[in-house]
Protein backbone atom coordinates (compact mmCIF):
# COMPACT_ATOMS: atom_id res chain seq x y z
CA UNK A 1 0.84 5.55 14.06
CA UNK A 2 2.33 8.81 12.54
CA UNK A 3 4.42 7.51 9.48
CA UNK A 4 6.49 9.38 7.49
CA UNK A 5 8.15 8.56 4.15
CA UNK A 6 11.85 10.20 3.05
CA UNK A 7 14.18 10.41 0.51
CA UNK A 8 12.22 11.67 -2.54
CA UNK A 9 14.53 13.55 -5.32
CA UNK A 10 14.63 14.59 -8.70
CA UNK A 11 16.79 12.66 -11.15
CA UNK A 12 17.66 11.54 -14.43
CA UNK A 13 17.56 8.67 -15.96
CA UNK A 14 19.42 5.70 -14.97
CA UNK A 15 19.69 7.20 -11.38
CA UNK A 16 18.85 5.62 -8.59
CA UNK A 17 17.28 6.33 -5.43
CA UNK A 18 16.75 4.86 -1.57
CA UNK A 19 13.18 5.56 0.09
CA UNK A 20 13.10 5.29 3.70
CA UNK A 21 9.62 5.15 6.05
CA UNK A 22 9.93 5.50 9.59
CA UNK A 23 7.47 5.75 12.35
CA UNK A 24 7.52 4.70 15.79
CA UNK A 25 7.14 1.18 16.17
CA UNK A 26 6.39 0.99 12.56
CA UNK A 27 8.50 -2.15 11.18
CA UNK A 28 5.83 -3.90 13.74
CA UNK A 29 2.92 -2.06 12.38
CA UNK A 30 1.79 -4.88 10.54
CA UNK A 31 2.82 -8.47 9.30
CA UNK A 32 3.81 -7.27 5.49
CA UNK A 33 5.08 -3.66 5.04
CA UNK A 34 4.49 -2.17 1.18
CA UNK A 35 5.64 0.89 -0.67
CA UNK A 36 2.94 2.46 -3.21
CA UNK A 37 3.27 4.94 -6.08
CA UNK A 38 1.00 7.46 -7.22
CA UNK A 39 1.40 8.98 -10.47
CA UNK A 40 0.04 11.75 -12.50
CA UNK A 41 -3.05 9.32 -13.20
CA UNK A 42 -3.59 9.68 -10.08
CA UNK A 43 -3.98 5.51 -9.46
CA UNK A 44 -2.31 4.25 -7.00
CA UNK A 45 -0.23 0.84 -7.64
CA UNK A 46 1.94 -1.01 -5.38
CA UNK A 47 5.70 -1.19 -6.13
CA UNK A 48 6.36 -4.14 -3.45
CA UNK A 49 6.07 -5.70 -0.01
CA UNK A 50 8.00 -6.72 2.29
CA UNK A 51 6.79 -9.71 4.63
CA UNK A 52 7.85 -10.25 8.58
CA UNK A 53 9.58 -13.25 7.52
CA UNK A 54 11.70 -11.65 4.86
CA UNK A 55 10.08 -12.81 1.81
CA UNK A 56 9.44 -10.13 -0.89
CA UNK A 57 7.14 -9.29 -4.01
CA UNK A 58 7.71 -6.69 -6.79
CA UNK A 59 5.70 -4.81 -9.90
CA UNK A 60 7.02 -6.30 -12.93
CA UNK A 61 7.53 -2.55 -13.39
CA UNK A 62 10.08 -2.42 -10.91
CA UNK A 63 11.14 -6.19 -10.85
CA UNK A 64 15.14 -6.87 -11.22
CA UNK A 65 15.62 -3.14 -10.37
CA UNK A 66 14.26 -2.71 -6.98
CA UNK A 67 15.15 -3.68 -3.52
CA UNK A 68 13.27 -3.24 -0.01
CA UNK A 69 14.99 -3.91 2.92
CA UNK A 70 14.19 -3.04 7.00
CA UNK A 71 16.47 -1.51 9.07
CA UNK A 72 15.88 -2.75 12.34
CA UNK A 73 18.17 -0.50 14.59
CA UNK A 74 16.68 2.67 13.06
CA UNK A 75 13.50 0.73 12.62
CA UNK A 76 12.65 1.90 9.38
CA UNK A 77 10.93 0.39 5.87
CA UNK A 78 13.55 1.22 2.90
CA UNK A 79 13.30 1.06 -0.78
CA UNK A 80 16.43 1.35 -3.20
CA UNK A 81 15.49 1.43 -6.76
CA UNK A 82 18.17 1.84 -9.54
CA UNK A 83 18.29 2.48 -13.68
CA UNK A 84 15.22 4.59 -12.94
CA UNK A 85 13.16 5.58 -15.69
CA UNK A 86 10.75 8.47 -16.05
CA UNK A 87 7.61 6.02 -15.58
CA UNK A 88 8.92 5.67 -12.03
CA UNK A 89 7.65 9.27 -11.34
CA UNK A 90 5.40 9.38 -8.67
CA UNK A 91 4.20 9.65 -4.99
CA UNK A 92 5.83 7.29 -3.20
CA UNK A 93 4.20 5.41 -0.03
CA UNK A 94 4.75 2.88 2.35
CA UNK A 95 2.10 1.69 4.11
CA UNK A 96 1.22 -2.03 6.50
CA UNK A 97 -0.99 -4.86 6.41
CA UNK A 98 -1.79 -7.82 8.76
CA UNK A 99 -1.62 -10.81 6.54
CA UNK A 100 1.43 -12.40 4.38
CA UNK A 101 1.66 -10.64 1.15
CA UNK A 102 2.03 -12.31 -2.30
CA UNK A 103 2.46 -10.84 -5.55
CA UNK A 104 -1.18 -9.77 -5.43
CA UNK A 105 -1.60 -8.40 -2.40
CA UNK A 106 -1.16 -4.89 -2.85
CA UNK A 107 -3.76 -4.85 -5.13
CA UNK A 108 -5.78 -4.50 -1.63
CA UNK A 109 -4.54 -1.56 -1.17
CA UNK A 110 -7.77 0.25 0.35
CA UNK A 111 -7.10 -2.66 2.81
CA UNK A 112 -3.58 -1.71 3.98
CA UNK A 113 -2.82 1.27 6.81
CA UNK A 114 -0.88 3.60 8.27
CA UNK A 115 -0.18 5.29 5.17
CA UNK A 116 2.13 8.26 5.66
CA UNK A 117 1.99 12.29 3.45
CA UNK A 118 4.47 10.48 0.41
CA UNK A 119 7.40 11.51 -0.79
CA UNK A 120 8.12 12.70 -4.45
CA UNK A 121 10.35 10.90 -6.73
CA UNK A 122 10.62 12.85 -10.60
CA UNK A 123 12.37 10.87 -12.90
CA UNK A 124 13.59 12.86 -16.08
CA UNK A 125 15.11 11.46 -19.27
């Protein structure tokens, strides 16, 4: 599936910021849909997952600050984050997996798919 992640800006801090992903078909891509960041360290850690059944996980990073939601008439994966800080800078991803995701689950993340180019969020303080 061709997936393709939106809404990347350049802020200050305390801003805040909604991610979309959309692809066709994509909020059935998989049973748990996640959002990855990429920083300048070039690791890849997951920010949080969303499950089918509506349960979510977060980072502690992001925990208390971030929200991801589906749109189901525009079928789309989205991501609000607010009070952002400049250690939210990044390469932002969304990407699916077929089993129920915990808090540890995107620590798989060579496991999940359908990963789409990334979009760039630049937090400055």
């Amino acid at each position: 599936a061709q997936v393709a992640e939106s809404g990347g800006v350049s802020v200050q801090s305390g801003g805040s910021l909604t991610l979309s992903c959309a692809g066709s078909g994509y909020l059935n891509l998989g049973y748990c849909l996640g959002w990855f960041r990429q920083g300048k360290g070039g690791e890849r850690e997951g920010v949080g997952t969303l499950n089918r059944d509506g349960t979510t996980a977060y980072a502690d990073s992001v925990k208390g600050r971030a929200a991801i939601s589906k749109d189901v008439a525009k079928d789309t994966l989205n991501m609000q984050i607010h009070s952002l800080k400049p250690e939210d800078t990044g390469l932002y991803y969304c990407a699916a997996i077929d089993v129920y995701c915990d808090s540890g689950t995107w620590r798989r993340a060579s496991q999940f798919r359908a990963w789409g180019q990334g979009t760039q969020v630049t937090v400055s303080s």
